[in-house]
N, C-alpha and C. Protein backbone atom coordinates (compact mmCIF):
# COMPACT_ATOMS: atom_id res chain seq x y z
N UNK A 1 21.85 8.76 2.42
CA UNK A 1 20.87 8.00 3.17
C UNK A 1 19.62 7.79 2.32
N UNK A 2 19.32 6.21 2.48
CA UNK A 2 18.02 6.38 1.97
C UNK A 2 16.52 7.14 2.36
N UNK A 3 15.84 7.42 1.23
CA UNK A 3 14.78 8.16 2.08
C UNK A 3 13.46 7.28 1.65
N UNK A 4 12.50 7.55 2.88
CA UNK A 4 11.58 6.84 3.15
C UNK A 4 10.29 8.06 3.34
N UNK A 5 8.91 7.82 3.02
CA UNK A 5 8.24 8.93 3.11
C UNK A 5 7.13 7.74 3.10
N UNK A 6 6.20 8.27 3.96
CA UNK A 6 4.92 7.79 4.28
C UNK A 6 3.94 8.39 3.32
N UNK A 7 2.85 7.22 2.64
CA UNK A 7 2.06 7.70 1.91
C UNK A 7 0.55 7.72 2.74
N UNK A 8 0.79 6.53 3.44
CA UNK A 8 -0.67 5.98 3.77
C UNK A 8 -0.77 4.62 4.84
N UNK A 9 -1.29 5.25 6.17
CA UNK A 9 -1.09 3.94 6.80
C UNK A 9 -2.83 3.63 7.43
N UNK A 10 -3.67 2.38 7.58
CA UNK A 10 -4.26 2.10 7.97
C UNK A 10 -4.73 0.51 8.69
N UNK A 11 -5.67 0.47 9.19
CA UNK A 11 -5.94 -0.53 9.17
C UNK A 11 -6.79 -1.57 8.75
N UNK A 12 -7.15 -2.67 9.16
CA UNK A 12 -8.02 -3.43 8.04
C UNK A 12 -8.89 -4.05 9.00
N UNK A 13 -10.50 -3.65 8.80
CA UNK A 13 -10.85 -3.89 9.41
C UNK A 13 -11.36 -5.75 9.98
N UNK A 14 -11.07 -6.15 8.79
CA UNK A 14 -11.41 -7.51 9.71
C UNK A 14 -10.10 -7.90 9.45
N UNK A 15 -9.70 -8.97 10.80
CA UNK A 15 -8.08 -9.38 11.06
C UNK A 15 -7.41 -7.98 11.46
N UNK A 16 -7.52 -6.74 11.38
CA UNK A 16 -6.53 -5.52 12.31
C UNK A 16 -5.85 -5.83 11.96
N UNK A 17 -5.24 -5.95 11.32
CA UNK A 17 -3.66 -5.97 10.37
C UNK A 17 -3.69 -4.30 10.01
N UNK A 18 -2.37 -3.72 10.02
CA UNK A 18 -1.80 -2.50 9.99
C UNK A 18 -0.67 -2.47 8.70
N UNK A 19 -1.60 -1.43 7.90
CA UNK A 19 -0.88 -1.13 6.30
C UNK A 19 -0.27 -0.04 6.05
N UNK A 20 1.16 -0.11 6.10
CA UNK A 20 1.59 1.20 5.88
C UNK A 20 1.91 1.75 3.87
N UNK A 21 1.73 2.06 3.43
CA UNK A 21 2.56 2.23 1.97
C UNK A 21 3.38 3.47 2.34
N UNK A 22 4.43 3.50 1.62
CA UNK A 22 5.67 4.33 1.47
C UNK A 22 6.26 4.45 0.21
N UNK A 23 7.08 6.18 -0.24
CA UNK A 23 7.54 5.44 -1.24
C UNK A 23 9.23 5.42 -0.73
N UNK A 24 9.70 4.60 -1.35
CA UNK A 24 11.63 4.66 -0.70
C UNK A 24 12.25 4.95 -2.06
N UNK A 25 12.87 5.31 -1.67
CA UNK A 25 14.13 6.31 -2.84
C UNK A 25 15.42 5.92 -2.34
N UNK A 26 16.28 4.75 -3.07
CA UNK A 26 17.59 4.60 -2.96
C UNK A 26 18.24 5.82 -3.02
N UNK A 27 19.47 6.43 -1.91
CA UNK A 27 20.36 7.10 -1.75
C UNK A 27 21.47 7.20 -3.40
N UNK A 28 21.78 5.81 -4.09
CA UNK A 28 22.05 5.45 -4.63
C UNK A 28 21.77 5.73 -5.84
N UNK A 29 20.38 6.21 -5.97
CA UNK A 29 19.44 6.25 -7.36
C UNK A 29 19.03 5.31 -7.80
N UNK A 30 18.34 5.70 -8.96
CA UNK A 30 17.19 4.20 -9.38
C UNK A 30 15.87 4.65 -9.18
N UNK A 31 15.15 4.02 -9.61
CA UNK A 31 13.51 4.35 -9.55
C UNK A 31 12.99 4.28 -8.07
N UNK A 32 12.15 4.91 -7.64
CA UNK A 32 11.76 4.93 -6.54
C UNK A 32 10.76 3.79 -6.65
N UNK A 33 10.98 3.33 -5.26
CA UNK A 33 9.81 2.23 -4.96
C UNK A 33 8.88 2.01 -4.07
N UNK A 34 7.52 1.38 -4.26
CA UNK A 34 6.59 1.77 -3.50
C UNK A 34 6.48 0.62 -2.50
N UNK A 35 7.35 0.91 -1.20
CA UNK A 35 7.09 -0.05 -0.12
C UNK A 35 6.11 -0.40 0.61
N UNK A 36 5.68 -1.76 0.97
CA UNK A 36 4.30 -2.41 1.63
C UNK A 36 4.83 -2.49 2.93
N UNK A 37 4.37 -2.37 3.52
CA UNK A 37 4.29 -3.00 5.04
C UNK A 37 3.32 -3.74 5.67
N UNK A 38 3.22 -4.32 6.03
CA UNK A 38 2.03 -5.04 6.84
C UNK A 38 2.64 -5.78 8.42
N UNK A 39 1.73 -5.34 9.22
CA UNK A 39 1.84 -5.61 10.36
C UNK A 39 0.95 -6.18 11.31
N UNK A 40 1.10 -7.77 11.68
CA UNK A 40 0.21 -8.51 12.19
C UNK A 40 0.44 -8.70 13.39
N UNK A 41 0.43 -8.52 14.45
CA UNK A 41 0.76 -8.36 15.96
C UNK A 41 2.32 -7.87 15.70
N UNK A 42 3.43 -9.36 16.27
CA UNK A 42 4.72 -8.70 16.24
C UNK A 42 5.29 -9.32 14.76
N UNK A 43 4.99 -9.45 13.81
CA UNK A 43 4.73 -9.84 12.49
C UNK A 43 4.93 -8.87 11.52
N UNK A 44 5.94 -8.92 10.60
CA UNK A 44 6.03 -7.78 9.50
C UNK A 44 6.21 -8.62 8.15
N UNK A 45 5.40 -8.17 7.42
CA UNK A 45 5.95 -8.55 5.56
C UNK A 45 6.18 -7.17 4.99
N UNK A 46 6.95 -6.96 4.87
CA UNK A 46 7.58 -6.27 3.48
C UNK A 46 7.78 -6.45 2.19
N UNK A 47 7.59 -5.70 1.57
CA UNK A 47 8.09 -5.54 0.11
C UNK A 47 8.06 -4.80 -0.46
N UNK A 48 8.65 -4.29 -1.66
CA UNK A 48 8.63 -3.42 -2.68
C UNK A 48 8.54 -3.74 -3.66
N UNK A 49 7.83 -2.89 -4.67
CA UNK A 49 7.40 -3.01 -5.99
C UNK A 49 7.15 -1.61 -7.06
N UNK A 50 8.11 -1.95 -8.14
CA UNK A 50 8.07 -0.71 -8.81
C UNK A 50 6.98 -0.23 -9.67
N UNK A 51 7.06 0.92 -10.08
CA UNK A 51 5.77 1.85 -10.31
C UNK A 51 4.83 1.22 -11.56
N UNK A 52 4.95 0.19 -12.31
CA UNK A 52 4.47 -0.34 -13.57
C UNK A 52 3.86 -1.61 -12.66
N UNK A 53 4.09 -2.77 -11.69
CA UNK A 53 3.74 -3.33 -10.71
C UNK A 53 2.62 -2.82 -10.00
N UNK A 54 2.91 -1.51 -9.54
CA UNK A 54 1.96 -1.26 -8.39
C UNK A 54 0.44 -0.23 -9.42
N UNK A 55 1.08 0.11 -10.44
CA UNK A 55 0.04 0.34 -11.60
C UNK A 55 -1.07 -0.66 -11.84
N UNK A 56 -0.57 -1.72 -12.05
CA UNK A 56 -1.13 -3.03 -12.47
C UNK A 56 -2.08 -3.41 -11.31
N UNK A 57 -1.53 -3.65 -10.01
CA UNK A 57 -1.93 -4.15 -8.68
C UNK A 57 -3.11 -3.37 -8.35
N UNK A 58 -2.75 -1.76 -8.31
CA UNK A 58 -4.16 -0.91 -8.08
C UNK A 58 -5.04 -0.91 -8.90
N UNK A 59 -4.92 -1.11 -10.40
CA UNK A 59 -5.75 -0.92 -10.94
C UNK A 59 -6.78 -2.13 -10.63
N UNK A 60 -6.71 -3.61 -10.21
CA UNK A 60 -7.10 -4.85 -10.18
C UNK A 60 -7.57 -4.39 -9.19
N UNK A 61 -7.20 -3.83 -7.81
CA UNK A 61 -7.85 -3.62 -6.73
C UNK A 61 -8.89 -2.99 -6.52
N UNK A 62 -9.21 -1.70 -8.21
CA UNK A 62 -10.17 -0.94 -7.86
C UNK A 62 -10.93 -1.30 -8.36
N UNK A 63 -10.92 -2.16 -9.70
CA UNK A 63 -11.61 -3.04 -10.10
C UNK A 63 -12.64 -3.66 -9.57
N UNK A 64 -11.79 -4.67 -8.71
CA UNK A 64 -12.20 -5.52 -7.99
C UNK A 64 -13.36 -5.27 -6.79
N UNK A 65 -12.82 -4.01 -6.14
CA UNK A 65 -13.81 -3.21 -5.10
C UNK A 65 -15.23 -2.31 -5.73
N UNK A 66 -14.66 -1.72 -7.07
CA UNK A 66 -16.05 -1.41 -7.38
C UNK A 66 -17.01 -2.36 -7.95
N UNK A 67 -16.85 -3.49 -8.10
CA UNK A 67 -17.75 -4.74 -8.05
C UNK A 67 -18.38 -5.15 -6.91
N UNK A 68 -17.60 -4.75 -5.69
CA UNK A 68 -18.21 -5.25 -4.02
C UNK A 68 -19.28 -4.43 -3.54
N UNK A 69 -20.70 -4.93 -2.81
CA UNK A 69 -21.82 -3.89 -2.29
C UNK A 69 -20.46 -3.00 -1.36
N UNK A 70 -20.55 -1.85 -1.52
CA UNK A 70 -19.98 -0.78 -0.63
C UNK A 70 -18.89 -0.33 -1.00
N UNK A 71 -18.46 -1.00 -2.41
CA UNK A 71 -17.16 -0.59 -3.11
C UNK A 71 -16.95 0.72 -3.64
N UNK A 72 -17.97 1.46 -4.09
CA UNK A 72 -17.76 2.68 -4.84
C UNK A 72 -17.15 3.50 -3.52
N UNK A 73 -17.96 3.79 -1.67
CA UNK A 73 -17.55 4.23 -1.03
C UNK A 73 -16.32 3.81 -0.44
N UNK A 74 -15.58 2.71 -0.98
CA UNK A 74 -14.48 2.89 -0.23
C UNK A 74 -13.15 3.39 -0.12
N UNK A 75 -13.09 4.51 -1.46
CA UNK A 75 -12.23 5.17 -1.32
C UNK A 75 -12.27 6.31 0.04
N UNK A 76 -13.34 6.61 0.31
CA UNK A 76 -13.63 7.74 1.14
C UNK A 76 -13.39 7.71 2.66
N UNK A 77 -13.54 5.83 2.79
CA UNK A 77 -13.49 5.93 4.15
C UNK A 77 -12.30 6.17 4.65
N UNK A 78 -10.97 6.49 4.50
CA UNK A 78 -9.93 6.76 5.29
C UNK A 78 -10.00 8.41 5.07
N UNK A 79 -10.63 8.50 4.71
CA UNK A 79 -10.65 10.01 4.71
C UNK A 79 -11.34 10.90 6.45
């Protein structure tokens, strides 16, 4: 069976859209992958993306946020 493990789920505050990340591990083997979820009322996008991808993606994101007024704190707030 495949396995699925929750990393991190929240929400966003403007639009309330609901973010889950996961990572999934084919039963099968293979690299594990870091699944998206997003959930917009009864609305789901999925996807997965492997660990050199989601390297790339976060790093742009943190980038990107510590440039924004309130960016340095926003790692903290789901805390």
């Amino acid at each position: 069976m495949d396995t699925v493990t929750s990393l991190d789920k929240f929400r966003v505050p403007i639009g309330n859209q609901e973010i889950e990340l996961q990572q999934f591990v084919f039963e099968a083997g293979g690299m594990p992958l870091l699944r998206t979820r997003i959930r917009e009322r009864s609305r789901f996008t999925i996807f997965d993306i492997d660990p050199a991808t989601a390297a790339r993606w976060g790093k742009v994101l943190c980038a990107w946020a510590a440039t924004q007024p309130g960016g340095a704190d926003a790692d903290k707030e789901g805390e």
